[in-house]
C-alpha atoms as a PDB file:
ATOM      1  CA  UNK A   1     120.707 114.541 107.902  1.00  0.00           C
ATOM      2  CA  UNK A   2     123.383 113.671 105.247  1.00  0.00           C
ATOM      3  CA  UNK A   3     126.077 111.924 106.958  1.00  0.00           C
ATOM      4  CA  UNK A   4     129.234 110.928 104.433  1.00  0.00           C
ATOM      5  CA  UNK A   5     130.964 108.814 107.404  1.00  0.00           C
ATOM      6  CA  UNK A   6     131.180 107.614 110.842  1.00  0.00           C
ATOM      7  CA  UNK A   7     134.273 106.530 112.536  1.00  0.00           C
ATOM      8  CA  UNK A   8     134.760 105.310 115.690  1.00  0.00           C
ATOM      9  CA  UNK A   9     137.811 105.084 117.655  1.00  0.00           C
ATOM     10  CA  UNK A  10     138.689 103.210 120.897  1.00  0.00           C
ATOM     11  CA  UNK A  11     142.041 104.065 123.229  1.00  0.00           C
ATOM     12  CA  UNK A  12     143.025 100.927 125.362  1.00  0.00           C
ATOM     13  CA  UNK A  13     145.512 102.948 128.229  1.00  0.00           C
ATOM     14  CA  UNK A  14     147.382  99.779 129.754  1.00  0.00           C
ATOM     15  CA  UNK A  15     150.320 102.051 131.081  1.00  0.00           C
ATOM     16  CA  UNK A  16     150.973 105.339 131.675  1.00  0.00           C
ATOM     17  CA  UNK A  17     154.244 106.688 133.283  1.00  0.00           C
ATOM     18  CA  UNK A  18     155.828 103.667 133.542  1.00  0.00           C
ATOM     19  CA  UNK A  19     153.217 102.402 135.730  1.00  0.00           C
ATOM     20  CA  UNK A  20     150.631  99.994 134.788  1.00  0.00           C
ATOM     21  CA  UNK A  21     146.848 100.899 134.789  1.00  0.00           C
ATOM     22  CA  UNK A  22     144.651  98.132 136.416  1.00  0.00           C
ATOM     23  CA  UNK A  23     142.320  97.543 135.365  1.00  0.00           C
ATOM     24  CA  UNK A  24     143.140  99.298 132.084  1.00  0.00           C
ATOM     25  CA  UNK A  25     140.730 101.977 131.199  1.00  0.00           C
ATOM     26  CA  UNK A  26     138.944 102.476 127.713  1.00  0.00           C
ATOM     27  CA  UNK A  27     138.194 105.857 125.662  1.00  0.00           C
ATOM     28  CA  UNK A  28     135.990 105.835 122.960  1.00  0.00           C
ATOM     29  CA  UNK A  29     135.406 108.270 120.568  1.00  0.00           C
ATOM     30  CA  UNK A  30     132.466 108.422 117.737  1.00  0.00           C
ATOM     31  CA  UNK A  31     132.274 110.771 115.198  1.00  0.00           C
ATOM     32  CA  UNK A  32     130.202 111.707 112.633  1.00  0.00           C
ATOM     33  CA  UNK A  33     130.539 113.449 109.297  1.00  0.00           C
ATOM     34  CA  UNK A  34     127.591 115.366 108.063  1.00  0.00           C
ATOM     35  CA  UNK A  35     126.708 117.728 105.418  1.00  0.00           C
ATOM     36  CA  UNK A  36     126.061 121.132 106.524  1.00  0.00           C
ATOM     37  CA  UNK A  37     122.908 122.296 105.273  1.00  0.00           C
ATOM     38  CA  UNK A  38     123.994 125.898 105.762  1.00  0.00           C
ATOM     39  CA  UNK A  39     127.130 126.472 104.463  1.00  0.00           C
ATOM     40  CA  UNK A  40     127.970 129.268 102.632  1.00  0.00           C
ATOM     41  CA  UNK A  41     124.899 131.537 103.186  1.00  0.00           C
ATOM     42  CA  UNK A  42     123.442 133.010 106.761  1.00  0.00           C
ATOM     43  CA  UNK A  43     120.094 131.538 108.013  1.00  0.00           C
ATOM     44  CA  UNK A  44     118.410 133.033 110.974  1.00  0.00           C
ATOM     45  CA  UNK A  45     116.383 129.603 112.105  1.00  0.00           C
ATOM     46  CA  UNK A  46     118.866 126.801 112.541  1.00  0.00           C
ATOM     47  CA  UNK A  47     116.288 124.225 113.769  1.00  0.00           C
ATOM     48  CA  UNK A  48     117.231 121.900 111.422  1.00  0.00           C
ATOM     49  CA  UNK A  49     120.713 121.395 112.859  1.00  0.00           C
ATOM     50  CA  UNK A  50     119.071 121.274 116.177  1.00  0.00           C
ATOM     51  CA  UNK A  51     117.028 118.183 115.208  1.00  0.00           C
ATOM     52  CA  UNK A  52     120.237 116.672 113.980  1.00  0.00           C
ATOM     53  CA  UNK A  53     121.793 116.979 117.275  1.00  0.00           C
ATOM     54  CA  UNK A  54     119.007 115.061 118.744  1.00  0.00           C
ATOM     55  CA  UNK A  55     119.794 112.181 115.936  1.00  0.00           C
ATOM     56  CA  UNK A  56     123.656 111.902 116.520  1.00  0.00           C
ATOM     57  CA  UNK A  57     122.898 112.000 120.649  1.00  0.00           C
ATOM     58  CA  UNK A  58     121.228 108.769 120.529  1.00  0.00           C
ATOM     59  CA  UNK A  59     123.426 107.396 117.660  1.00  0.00           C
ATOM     60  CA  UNK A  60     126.973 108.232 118.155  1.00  0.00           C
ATOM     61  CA  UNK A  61     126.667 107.694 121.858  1.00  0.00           C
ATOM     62  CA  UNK A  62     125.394 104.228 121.511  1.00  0.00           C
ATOM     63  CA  UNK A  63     128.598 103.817 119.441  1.00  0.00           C
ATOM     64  CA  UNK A  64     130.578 104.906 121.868  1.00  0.00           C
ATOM     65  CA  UNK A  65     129.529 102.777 124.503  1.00  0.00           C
ATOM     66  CA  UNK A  66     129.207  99.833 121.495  1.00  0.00           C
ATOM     67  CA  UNK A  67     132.885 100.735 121.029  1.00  0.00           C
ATOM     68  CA  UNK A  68     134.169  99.984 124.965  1.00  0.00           C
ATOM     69  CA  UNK A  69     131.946  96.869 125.202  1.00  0.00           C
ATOM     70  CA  UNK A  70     130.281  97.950 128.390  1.00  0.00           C
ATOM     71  CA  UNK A  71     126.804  98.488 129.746  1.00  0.00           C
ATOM     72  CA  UNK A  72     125.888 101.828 129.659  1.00  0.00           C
ATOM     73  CA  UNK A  73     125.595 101.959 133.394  1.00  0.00           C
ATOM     74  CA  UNK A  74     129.781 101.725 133.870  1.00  0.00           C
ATOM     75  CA  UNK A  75     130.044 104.130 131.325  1.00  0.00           C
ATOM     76  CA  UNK A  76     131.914 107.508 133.815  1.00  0.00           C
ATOM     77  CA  UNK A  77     133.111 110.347 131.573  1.00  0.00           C
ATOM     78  CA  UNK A  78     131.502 112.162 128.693  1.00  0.00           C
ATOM     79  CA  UNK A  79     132.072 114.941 126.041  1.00  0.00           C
ATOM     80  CA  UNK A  80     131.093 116.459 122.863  1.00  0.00           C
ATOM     81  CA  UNK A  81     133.053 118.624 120.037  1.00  0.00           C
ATOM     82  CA  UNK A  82     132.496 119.757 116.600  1.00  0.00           C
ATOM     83  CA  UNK A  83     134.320 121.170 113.754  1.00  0.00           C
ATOM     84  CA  UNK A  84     132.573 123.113 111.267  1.00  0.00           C
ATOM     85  CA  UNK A  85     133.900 123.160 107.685  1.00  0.00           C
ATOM     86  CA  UNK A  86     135.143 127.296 106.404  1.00  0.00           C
ATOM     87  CA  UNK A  87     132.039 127.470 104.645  1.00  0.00           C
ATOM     88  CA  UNK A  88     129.998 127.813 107.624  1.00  0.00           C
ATOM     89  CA  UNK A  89     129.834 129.696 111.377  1.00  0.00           C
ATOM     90  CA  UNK A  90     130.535 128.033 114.849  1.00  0.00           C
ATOM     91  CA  UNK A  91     126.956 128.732 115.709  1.00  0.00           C
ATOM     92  CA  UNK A  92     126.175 125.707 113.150  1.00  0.00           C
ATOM     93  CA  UNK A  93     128.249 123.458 115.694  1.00  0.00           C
ATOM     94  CA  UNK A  94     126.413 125.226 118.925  1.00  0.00           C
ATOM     95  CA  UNK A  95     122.778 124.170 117.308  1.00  0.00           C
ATOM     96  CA  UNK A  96     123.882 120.794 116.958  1.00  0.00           C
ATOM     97  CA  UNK A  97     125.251 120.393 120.490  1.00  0.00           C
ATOM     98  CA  UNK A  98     123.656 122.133 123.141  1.00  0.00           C
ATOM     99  CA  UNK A  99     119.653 122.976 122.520  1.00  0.00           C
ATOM    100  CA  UNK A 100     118.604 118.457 121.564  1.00  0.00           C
ATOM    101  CA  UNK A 101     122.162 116.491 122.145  1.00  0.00           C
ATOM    102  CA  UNK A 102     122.351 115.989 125.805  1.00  0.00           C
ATOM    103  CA  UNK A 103     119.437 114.219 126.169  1.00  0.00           C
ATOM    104  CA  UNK A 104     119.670 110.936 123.850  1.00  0.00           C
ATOM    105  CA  UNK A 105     123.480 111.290 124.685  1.00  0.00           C
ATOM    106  CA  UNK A 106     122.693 110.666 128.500  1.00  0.00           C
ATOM    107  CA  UNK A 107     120.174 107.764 127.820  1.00  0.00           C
ATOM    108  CA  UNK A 108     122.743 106.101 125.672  1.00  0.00           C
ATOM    109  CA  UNK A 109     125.461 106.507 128.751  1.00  0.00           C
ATOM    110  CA  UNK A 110     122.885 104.728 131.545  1.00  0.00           C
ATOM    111  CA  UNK A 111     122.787 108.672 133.068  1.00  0.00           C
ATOM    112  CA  UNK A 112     124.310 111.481 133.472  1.00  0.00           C
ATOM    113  CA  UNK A 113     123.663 114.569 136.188  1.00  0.00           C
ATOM    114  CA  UNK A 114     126.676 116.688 134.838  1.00  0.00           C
ATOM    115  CA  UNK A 115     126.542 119.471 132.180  1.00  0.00           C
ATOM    116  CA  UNK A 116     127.956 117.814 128.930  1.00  0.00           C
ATOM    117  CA  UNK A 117     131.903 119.811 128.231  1.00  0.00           C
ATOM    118  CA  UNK A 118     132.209 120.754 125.112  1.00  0.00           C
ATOM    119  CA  UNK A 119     134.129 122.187 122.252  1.00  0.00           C
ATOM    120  CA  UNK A 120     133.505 123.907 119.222  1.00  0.00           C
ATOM    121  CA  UNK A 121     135.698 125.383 116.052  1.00  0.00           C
ATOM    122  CA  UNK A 122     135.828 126.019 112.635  1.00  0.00           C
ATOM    123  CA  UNK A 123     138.662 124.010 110.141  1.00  0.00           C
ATOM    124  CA  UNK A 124     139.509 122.761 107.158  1.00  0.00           C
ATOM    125  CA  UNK A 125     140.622 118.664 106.798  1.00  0.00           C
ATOM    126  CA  UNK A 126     142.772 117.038 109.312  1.00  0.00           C
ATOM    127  CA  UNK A 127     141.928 119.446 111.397  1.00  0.00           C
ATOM    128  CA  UNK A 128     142.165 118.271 115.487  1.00  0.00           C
ATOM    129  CA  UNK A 129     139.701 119.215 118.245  1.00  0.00           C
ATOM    130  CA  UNK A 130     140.429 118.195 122.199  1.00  0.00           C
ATOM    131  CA  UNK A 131     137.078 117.206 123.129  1.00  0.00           C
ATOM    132  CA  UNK A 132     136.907 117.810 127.417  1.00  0.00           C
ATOM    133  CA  UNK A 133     135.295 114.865 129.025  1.00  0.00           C
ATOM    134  CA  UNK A 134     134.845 114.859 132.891  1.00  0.00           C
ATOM    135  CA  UNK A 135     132.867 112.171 135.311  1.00  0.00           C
ATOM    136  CA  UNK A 136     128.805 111.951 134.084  1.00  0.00           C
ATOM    137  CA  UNK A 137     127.393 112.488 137.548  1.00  0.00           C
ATOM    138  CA  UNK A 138     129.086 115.313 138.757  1.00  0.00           C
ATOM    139  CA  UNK A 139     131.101 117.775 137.083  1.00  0.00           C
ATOM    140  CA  UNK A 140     134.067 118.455 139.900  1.00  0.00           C
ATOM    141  CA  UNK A 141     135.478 115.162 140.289  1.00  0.00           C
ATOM    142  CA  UNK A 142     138.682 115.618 139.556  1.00  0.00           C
ATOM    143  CA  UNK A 143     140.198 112.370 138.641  1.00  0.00           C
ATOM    144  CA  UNK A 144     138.324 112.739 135.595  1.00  0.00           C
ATOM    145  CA  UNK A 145     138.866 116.445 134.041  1.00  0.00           C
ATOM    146  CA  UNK A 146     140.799 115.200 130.815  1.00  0.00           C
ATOM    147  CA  UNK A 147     140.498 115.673 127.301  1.00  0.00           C
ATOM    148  CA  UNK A 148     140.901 113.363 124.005  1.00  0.00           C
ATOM    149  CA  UNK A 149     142.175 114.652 120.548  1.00  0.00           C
ATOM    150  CA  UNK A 150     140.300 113.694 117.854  1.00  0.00           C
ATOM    151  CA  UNK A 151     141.030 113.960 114.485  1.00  0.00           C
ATOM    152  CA  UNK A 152     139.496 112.852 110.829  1.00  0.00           C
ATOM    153  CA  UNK A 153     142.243 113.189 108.214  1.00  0.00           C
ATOM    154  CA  UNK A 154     140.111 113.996 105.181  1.00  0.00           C
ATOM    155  CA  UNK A 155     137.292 116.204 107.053  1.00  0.00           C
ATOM    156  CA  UNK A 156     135.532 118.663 107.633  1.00  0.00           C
ATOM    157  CA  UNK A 157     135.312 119.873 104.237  1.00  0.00           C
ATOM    158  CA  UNK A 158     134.212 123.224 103.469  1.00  0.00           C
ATOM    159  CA  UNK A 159     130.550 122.132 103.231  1.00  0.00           C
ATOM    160  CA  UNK A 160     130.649 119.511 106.502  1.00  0.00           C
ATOM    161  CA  UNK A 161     130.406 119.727 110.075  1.00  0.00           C
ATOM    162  CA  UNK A 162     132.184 116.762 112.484  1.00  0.00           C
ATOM    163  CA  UNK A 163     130.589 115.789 115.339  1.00  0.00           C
ATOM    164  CA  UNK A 164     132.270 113.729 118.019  1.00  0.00           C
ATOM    165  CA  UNK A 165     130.941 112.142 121.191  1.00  0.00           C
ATOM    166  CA  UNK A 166     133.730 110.638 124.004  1.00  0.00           C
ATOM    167  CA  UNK A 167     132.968 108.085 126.576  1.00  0.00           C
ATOM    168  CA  UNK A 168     135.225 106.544 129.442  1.00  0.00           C
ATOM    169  CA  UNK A 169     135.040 103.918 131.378  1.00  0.00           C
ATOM    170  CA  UNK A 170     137.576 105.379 133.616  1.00  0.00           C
ATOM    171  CA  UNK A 171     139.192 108.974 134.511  1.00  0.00           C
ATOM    172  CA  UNK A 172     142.829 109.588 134.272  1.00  0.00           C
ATOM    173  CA  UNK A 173     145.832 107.191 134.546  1.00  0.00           C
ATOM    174  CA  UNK A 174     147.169 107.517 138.123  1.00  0.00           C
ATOM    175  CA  UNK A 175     145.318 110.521 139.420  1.00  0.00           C
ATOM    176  CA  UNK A 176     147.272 112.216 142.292  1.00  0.00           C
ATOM    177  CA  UNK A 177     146.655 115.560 142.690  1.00  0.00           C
ATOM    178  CA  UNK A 178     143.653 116.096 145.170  1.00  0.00           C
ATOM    179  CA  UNK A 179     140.523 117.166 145.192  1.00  0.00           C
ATOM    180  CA  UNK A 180     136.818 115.303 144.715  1.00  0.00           C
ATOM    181  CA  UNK A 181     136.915 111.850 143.612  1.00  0.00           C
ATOM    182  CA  UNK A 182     134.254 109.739 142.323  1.00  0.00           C
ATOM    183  CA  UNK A 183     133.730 107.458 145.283  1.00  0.00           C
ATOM    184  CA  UNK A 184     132.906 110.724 147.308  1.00  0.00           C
ATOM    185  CA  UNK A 185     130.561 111.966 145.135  1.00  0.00           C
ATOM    186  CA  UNK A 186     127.123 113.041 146.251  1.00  0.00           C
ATOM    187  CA  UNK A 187     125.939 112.855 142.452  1.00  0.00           C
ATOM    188  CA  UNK A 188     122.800 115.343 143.566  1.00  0.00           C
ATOM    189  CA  UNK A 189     123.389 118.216 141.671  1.00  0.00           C
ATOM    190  CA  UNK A 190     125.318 117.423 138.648  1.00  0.00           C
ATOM    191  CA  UNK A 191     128.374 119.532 140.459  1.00  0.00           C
ATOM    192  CA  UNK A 192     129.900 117.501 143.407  1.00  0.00           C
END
């Protein structure tokens, strides 16, 4: 794994609305910038990419919980995204995400029963992704269906993949429209 950067970034919400959150909540994005070993040709076995999303699950999810100065136990939402550079296919991004990520990622969060959201596209620099995040334990809580734009001004290039990983420590500011919240949870099934 060639990785040319890592950036983290941290959202402190302290209002929203007009109305003050308390306690605030945290968001904390980590992100990684990695060479993609593939670009520019077609390669039936994409192990290799796999592997790498069983590196960056461990790493840039400790980062993120590093990043809100938590345990990982209080840690509540999660997500993943990637953006692969023109020179290579949005199967490179599905390789790295789904098959090895979700397991380090869910160690490094103290958890996790709920299938990981995710997000996937190809761009050139500056280009944003919305990575979905909803509550670890179980996927229908609706407080926490949100989303957090993330964006690396001088990346992906044409031969790079980004990789981001979000963590909350809270769901949405003010929540107010129904439905499941996390205090109700059963937390059995990964769903409610």
């Amino acid at each position: 794994m060639e990785v040319r950067k890592y950036v983290t970034i941290v959202e402190e919400i302290l209002e929203e609305g007009g109305r003050k959150m308390d306690p605030p909540g945290k968001r904390a994005a980590a992100i990684a910038v990695i060479k993609n070993p593939f670009a520019g040709k077609y390669v039936e076995d994409l192990t290799p990419l796999i592997e790498i999303g069983d590196k960056l699950g461990g790493i840039l999810g400790k980062m993120a919980v590093d990043a809100l100065a938590i345990p990982p136990a209080k840690a509540e939402s999660y997500g993943k995204a990637a953006i692969v550079g023109e020179a290579g296919e949005r199967e490179h991004a599905a390789a790295i995400l789904h098959p090895k990520l979700g397991t380090p990622f869910r160690n490094a969060v103290g958890g996790g029963k709920a299938i990981i959201p995710s997000a996937k596209k190809i761009g050139g620099m500056g280009t944003e992704i919305d990575v979905p995040i909803h509550y670890k334990d179980a996927a229908f809580v609706r407080t926490h269906f949100d989303a957090m734009t993330i964006r690396v001004d001088d990346a992906p290039r044409a031969d790079e993949i980004v990789v981001v990983l979000v963590v909350t420590d809270c769901g949405r500011p003010h929540p107010r429209i129904g439905g499941l919240k996390k205090e109700e949870a059963k937390k059995e099934d990964g769903l409610r």
